[in-house]
N, C-alpha and C. Protein backbone atom coordinates (compact mmCIF):
# COMPACT_ATOMS: atom_id res chain seq x y z
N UNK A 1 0.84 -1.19 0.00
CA UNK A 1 0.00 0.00 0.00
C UNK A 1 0.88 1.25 0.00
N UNK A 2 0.40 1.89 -0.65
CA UNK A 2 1.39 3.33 -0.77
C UNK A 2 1.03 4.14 0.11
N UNK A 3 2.38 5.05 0.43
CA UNK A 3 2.19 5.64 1.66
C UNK A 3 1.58 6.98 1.09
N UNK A 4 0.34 7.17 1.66
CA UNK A 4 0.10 9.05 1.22
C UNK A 4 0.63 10.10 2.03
N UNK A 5 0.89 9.63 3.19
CA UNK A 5 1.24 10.87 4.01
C UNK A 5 2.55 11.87 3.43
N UNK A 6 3.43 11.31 2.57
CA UNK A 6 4.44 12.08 2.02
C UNK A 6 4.05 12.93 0.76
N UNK A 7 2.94 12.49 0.35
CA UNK A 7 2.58 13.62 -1.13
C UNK A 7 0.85 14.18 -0.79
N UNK A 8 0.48 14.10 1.13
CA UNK A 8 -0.42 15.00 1.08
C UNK A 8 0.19 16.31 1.46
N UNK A 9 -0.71 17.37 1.24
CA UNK A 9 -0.13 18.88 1.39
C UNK A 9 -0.32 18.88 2.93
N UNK A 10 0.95 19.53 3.11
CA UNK A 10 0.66 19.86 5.00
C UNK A 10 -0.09 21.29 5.19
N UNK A 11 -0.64 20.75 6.19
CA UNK A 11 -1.78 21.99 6.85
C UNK A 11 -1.07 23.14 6.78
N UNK A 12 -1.66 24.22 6.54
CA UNK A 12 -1.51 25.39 6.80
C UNK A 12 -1.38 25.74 8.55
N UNK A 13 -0.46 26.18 8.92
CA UNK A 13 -0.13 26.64 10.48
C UNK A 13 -0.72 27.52 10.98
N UNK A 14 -1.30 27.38 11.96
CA UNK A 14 -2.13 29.26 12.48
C UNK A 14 -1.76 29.16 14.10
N UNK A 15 -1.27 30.07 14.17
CA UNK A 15 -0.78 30.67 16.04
C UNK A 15 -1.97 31.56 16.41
N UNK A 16 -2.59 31.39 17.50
CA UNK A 16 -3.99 32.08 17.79
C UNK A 16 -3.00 32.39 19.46
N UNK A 17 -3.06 33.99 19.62
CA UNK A 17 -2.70 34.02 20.58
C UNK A 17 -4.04 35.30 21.30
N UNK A 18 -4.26 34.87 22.36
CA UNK A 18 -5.12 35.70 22.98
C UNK A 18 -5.07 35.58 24.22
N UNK A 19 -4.87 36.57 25.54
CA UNK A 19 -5.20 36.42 26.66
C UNK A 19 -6.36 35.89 27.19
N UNK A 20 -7.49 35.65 26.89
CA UNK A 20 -8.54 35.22 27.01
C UNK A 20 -8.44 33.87 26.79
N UNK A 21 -8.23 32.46 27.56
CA UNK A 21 -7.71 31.82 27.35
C UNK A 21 -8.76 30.40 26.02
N UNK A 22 -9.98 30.91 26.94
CA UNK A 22 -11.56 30.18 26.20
C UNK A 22 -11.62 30.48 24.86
N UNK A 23 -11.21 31.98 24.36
CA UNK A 23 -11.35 32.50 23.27
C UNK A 23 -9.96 31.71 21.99
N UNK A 24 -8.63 32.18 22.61
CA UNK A 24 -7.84 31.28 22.25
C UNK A 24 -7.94 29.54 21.82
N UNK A 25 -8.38 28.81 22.81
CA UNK A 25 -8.60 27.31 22.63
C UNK A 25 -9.66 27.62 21.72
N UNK A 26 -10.62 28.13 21.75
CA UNK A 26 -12.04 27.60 20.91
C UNK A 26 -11.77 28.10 19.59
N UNK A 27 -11.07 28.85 19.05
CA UNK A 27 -10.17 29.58 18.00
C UNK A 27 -9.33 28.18 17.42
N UNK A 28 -8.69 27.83 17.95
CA UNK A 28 -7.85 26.54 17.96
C UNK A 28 -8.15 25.70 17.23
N UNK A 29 -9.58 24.75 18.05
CA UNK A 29 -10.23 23.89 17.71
C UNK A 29 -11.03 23.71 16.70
N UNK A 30 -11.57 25.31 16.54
CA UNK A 30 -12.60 25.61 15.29
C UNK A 30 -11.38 25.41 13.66
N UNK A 31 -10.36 25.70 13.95
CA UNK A 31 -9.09 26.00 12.81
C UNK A 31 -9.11 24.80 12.69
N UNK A 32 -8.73 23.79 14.03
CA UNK A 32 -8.09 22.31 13.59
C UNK A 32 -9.33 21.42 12.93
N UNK A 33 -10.34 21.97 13.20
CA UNK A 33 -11.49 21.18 12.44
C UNK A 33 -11.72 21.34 11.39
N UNK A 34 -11.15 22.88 10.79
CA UNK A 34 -11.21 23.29 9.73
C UNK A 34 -9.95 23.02 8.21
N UNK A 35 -9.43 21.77 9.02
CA UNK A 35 -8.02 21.75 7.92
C UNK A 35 -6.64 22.11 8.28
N UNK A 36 -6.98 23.21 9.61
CA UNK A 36 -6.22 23.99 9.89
C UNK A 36 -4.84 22.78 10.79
N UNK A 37 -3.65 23.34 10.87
CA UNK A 37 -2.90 22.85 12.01
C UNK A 37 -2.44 24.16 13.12
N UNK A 38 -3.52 24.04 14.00
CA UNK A 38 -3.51 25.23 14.80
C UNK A 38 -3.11 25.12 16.39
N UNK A 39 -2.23 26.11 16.66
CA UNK A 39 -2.10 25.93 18.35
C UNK A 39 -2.22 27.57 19.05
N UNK A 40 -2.96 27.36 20.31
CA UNK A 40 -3.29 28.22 20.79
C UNK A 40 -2.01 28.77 22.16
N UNK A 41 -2.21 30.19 22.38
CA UNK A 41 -0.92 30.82 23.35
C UNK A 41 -1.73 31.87 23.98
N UNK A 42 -1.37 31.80 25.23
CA UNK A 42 -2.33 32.91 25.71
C UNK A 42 -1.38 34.54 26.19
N UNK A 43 -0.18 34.49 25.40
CA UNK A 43 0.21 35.84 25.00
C UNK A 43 1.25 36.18 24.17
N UNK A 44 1.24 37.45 23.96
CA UNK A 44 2.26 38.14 22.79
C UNK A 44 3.71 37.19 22.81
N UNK A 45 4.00 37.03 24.31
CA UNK A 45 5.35 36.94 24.44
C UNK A 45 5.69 35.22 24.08
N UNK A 46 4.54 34.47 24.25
CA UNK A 46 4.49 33.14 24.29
C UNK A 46 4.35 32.51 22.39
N UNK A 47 3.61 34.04 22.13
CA UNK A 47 4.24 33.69 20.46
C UNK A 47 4.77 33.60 20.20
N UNK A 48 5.68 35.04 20.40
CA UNK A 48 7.36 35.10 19.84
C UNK A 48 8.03 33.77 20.16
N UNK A 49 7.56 33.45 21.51
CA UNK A 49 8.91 32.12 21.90
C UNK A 49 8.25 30.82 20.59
N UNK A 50 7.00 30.42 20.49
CA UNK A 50 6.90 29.68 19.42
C UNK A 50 7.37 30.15 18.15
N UNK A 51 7.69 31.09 17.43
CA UNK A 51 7.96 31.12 15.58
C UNK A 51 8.83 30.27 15.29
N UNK A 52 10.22 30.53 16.02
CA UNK A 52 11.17 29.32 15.57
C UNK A 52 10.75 28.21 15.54
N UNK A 53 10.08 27.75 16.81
CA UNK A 53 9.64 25.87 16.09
C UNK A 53 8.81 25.37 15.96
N UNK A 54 7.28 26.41 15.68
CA UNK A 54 6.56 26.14 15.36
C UNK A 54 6.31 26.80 13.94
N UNK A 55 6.90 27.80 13.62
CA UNK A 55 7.29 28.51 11.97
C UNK A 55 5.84 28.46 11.29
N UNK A 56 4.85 29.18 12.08
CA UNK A 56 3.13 29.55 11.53
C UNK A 56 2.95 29.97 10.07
N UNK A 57 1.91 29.82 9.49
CA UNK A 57 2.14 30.56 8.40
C UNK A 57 0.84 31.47 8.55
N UNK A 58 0.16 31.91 9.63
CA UNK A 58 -0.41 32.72 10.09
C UNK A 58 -0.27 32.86 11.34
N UNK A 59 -0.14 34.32 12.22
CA UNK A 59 -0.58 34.74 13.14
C UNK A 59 -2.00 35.42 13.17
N UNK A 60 -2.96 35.09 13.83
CA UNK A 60 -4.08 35.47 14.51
C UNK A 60 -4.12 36.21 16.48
N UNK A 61 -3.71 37.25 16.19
CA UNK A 61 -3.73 37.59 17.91
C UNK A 61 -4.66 38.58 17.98
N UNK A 62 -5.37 38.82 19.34
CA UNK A 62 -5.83 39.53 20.08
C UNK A 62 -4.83 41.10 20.14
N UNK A 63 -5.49 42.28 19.98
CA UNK A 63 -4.52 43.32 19.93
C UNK A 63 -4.16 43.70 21.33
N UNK A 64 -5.26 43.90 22.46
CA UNK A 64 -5.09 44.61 23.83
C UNK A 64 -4.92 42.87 24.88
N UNK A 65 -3.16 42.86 24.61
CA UNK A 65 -3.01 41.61 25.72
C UNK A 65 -2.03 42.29 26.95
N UNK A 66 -2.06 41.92 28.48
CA UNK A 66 -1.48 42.02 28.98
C UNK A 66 0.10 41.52 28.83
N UNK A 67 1.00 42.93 29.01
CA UNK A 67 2.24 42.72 28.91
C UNK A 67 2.42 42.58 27.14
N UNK A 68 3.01 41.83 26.37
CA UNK A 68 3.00 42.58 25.20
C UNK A 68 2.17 42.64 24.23
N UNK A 69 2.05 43.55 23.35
CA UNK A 69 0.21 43.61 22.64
C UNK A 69 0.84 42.95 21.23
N UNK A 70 -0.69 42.13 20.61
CA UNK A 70 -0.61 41.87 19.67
C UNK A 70 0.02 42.64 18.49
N UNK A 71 0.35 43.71 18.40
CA UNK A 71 0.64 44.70 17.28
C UNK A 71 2.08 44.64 17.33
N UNK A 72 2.91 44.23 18.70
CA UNK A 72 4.31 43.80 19.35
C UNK A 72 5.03 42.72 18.52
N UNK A 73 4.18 41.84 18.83
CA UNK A 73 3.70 40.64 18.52
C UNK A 73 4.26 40.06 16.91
N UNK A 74 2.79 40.78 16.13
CA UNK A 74 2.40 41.03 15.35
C UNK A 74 3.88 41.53 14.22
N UNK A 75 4.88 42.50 14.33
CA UNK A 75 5.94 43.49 14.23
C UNK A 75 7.10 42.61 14.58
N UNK A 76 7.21 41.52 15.27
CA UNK A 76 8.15 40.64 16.01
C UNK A 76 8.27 39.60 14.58
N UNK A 77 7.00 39.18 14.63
CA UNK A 77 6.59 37.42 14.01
C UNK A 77 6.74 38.61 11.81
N UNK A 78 6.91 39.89 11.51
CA UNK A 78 6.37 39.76 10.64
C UNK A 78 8.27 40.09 10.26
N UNK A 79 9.11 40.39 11.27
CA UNK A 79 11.13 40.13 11.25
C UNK A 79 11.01 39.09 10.69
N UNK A 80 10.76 38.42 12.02
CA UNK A 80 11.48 37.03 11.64
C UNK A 80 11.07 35.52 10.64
N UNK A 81 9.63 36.23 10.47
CA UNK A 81 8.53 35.16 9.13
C UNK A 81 8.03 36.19 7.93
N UNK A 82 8.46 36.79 7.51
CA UNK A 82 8.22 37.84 6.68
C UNK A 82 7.12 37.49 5.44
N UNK A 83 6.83 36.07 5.12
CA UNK A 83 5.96 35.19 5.04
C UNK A 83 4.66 35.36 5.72
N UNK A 84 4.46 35.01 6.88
CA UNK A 84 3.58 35.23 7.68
C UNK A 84 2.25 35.65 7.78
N UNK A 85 1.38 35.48 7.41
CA UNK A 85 -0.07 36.34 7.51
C UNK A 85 -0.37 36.49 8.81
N UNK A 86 -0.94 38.27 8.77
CA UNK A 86 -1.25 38.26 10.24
C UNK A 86 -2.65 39.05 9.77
N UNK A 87 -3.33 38.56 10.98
CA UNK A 87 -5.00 38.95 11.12
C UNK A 87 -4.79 39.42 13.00
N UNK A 88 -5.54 40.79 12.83
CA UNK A 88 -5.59 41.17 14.44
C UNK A 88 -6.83 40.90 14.50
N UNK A 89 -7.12 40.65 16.01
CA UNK A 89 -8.63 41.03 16.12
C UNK A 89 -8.62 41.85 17.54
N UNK A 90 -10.14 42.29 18.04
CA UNK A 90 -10.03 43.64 18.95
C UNK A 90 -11.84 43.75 19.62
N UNK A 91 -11.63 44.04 20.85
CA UNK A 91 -13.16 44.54 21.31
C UNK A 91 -13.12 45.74 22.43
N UNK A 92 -11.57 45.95 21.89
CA UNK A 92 -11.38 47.60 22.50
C UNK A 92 -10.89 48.70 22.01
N UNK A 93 -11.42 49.78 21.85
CA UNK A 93 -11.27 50.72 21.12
C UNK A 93 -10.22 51.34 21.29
N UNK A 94 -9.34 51.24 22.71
CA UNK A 94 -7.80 51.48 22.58
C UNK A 94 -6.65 51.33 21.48
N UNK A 95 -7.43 49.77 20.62
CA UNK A 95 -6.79 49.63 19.00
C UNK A 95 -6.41 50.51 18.38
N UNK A 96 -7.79 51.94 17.82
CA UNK A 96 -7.23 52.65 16.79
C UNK A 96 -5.62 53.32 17.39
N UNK A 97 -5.37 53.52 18.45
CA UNK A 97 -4.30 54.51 18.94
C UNK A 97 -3.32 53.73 18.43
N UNK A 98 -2.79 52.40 18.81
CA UNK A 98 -2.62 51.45 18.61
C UNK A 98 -1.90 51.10 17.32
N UNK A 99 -3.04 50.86 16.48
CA UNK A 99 -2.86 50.39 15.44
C UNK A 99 -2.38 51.81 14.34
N UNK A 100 -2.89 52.96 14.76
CA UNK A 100 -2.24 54.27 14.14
C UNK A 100 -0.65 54.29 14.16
N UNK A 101 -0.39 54.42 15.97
CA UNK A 101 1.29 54.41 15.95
C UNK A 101 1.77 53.13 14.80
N UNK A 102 1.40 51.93 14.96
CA UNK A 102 2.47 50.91 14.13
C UNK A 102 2.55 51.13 12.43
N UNK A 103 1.25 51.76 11.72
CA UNK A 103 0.83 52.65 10.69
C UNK A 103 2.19 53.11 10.64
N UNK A 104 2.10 54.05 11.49
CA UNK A 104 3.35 55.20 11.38
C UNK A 104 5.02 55.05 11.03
N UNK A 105 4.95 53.58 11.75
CA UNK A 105 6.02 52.75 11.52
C UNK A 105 6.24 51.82 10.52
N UNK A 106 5.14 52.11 9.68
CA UNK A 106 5.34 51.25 8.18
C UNK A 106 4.67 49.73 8.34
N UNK A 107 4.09 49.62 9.32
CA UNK A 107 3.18 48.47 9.31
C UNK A 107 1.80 48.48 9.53
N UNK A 108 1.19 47.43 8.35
CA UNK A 108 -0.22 47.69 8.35
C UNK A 108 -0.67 46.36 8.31
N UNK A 109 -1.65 46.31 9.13
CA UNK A 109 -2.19 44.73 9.04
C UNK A 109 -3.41 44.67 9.42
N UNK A 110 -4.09 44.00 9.03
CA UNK A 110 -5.92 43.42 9.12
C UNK A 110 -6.49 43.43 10.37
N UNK A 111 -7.47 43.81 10.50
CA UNK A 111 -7.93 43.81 12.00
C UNK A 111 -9.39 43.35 12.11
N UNK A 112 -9.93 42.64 12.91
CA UNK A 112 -11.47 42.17 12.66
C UNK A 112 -11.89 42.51 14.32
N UNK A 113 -13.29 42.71 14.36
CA UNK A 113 -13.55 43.11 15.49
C UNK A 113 -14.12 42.23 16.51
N UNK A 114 -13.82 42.15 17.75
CA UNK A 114 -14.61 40.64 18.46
C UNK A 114 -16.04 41.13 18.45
N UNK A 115 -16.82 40.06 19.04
CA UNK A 115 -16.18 38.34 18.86
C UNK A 115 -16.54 38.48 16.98
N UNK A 116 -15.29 37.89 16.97
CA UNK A 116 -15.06 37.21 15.43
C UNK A 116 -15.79 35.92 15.37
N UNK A 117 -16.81 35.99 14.37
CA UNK A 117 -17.80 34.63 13.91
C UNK A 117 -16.82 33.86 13.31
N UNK A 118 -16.72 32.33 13.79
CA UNK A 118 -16.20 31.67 12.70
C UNK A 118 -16.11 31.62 11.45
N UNK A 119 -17.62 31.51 10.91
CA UNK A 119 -17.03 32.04 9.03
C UNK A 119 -16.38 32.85 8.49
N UNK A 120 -16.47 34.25 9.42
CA UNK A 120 -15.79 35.62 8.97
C UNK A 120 -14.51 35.11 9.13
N UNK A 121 -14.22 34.18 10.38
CA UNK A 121 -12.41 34.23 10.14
C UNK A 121 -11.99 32.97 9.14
N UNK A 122 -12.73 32.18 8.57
CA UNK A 122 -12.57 31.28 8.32
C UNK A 122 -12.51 31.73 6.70
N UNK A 123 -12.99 32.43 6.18
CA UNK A 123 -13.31 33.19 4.87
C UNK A 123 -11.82 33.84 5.16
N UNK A 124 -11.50 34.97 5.91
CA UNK A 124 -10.37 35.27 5.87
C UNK A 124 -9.05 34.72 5.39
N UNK A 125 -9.18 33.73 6.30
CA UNK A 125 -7.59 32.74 6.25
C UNK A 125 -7.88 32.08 4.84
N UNK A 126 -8.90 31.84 3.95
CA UNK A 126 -8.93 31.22 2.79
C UNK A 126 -8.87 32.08 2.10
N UNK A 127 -9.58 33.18 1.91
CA UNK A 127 -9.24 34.58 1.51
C UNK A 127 -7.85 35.09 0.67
């Protein structure tokens, strides 16, 4: 019997990082059901430490996280994976300030507003 696992396509990677830890996992699960190969982090800083060996080919974070914000994050993962798709999402209006300064700094990236419906993000990442 021939082996398929060497000529199926590997999943697409997605890093879901959110302080909210329910929001994160259920993000996760909805991705891994979806095709996705997804793992969840419940902050900025716990991303960065995954890129090297988990090497995403999307970031999905939360923008307003305690200690470093998704937009950090976000600016970190887009050095060192320049590859990378990143999708923010947000249910605080502290964002625009936020997301203006990193503007300013030559980075611009997608932002969706919570709670994000599954299809909307799911359309996205296929998008």
């Amino acid at each position: 019997m021939a082996d398929l696992s060497s000529t199926a396509t590997p999943k697409p990677k997605v890093l879901v990082a959110d302080d909210e830890q329910v929001i994160a996992n259920t993000l996760a699960i909805i991705l891994n059901q979806a095709g996705f190969e997804a793992r969840a982090v419940f902050s900025g800083e716990k991303a960065v430490e995954l890129l090297d060996s988990f090497q995403p080919d999307m970031l999905i974070s939360d923008v307003i996280m305690t200690g470093m914000t998704g937009i950090e994050a976000a600016i970190i993962t887009r050095s060192k994976l320049p590859k990378c798709k990143i999708l923010l999402f947000s249910g605080q209006a502290a964002t625009a300030d936020l997301l203006e300064k990193s503007r300013a700094q030559g980075h611009e990236f997608e932002i969706l507003a919570k709670p994000v419906h599954p299809t909307d993000l799911l359309a996205k990442l296929r998008g």
